[in-house]
C-alpha atoms as a PDB file:
ATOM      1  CA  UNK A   1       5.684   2.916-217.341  1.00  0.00           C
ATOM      2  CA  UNK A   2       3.150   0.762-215.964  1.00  0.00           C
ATOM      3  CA  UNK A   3       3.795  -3.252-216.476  1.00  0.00           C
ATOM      4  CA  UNK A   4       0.157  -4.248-218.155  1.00  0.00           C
ATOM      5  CA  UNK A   5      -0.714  -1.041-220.367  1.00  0.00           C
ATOM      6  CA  UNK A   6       1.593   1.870-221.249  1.00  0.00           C
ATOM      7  CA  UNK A   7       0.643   4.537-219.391  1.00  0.00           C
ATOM      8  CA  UNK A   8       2.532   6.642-217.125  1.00  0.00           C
ATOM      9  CA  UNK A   9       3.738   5.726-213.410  1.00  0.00           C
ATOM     10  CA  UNK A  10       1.956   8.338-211.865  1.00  0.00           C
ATOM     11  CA  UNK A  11      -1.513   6.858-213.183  1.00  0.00           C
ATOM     12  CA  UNK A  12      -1.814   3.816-211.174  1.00  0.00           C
ATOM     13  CA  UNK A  13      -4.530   0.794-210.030  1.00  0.00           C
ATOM     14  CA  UNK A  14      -5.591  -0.186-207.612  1.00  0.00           C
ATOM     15  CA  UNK A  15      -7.218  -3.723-207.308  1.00  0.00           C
ATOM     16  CA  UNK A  16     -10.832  -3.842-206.446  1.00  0.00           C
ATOM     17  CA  UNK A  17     -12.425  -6.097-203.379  1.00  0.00           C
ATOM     18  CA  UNK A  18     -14.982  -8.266-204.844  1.00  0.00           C
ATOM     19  CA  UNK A  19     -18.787  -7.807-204.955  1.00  0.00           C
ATOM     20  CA  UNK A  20     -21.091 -10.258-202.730  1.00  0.00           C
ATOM     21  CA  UNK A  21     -23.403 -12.167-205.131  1.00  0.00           C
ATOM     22  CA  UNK A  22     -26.219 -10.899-203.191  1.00  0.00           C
ATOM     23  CA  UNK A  23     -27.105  -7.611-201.844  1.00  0.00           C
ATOM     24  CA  UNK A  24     -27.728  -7.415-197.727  1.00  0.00           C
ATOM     25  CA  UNK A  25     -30.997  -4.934-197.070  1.00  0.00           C
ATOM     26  CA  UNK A  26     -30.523  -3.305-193.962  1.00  0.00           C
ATOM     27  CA  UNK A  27     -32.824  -4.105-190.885  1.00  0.00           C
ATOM     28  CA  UNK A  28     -35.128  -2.098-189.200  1.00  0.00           C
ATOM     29  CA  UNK A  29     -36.240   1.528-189.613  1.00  0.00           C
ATOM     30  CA  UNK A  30     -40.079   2.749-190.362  1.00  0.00           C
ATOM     31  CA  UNK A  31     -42.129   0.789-192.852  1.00  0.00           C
ATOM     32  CA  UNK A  32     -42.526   2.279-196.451  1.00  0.00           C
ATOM     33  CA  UNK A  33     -45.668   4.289-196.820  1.00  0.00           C
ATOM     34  CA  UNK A  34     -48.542   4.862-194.378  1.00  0.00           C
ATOM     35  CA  UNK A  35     -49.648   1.705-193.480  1.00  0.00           C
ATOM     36  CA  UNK A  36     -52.681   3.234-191.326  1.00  0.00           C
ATOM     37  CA  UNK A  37     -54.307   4.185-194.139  1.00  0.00           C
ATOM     38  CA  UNK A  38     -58.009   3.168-195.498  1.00  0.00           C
ATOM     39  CA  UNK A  39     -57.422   1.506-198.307  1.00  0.00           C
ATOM     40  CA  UNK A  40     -60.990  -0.756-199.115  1.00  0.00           C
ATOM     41  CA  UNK A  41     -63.458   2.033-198.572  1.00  0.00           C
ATOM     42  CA  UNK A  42     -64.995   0.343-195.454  1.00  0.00           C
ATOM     43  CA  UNK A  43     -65.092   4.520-194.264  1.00  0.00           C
ATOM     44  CA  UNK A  44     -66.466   5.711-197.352  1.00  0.00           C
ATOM     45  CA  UNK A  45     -69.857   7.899-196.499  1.00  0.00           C
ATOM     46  CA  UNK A  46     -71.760   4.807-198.606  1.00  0.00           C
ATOM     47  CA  UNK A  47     -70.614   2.231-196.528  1.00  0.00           C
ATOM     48  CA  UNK A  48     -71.285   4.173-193.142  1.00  0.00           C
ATOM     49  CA  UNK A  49     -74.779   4.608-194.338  1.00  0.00           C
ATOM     50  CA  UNK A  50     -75.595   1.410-195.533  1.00  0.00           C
ATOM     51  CA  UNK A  51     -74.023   0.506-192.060  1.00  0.00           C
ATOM     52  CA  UNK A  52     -76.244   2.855-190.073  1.00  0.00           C
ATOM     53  CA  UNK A  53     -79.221   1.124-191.990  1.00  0.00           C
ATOM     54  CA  UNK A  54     -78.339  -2.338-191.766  1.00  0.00           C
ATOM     55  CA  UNK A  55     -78.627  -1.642-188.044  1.00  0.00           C
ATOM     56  CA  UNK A  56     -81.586   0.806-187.696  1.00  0.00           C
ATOM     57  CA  UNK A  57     -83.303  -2.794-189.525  1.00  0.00           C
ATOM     58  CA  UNK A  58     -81.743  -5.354-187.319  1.00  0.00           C
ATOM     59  CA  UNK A  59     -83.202  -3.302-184.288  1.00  0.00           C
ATOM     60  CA  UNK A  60     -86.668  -3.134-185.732  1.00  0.00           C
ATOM     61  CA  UNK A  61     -86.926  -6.708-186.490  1.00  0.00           C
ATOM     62  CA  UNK A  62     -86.525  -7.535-183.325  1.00  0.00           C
ATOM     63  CA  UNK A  63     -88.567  -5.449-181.946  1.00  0.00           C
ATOM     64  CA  UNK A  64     -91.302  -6.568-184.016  1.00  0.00           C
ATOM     65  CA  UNK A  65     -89.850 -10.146-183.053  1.00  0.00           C
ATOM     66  CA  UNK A  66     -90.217  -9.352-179.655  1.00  0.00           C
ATOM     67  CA  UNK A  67     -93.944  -8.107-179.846  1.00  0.00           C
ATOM     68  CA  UNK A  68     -94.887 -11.166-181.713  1.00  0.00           C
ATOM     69  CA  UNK A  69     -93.714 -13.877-178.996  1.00  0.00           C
ATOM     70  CA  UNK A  70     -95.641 -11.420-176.422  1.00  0.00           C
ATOM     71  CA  UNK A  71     -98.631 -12.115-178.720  1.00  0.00           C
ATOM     72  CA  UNK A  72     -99.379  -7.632-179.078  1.00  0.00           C
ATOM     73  CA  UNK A  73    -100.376  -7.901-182.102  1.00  0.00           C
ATOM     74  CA  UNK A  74    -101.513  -4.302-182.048  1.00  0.00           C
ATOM     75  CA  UNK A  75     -98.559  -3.049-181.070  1.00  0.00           C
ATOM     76  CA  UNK A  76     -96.592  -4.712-183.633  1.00  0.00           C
ATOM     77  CA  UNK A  77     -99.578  -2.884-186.092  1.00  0.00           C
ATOM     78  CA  UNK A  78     -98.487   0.193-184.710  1.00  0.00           C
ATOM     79  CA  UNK A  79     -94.669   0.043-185.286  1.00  0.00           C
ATOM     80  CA  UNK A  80     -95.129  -1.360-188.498  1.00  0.00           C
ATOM     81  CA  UNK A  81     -97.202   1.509-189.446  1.00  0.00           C
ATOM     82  CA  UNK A  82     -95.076   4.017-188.301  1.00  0.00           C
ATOM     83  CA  UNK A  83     -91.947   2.255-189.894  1.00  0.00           C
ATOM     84  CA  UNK A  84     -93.251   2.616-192.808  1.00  0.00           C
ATOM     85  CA  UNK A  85     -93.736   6.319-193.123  1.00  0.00           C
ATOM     86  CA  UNK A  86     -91.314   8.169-194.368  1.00  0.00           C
ATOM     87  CA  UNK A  87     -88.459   9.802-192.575  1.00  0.00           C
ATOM     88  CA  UNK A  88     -87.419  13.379-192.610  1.00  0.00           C
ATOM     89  CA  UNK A  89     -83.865  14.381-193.883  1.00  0.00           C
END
């Protein structure tokens, strides 16, 4: 019979090695999850367009910018007039 309980000699115990108090992660390996993806919607068809418009303005301002300081009046007439029509889509 075993010393502590009574239980048979076959059954027997072994003593166990203690746990760390903290728990090692392992290094390296791939990063969790797909870290290439687009997460704040600057690729959203919205944002592209406003984008696309944002610029198409910038270009025409100076343009017109540029037509002013070479005093063409006229000209500047002209491309304001035909940035305001409407545009086909």
């Amino acid at each position: 019979m075993n010393r502590i309980i009574d239980l048979p000699e076959s059954v027997s115990f072994r003593p166990r090695k203690p746990r760390p108090k903290f728990r090692l992660k392992p290094k390296g390996g791939a990063p969790k999850g797909n870290r290439n993806a687009f997460k704040h919607g600057g690729y959203a068809a919205k944002t592209i367009a406003l984008k696309r418009r944002v610029r198409s303005l910038r270009r025409y301002a100076f343009q017109a910018l540029k037509l002013v300081k070479a005093g063409k009046y006229g000209e500047f007439a002209a491309l304001a007039a035909d940035r305001q029509r409407p545009s086909p889509k």
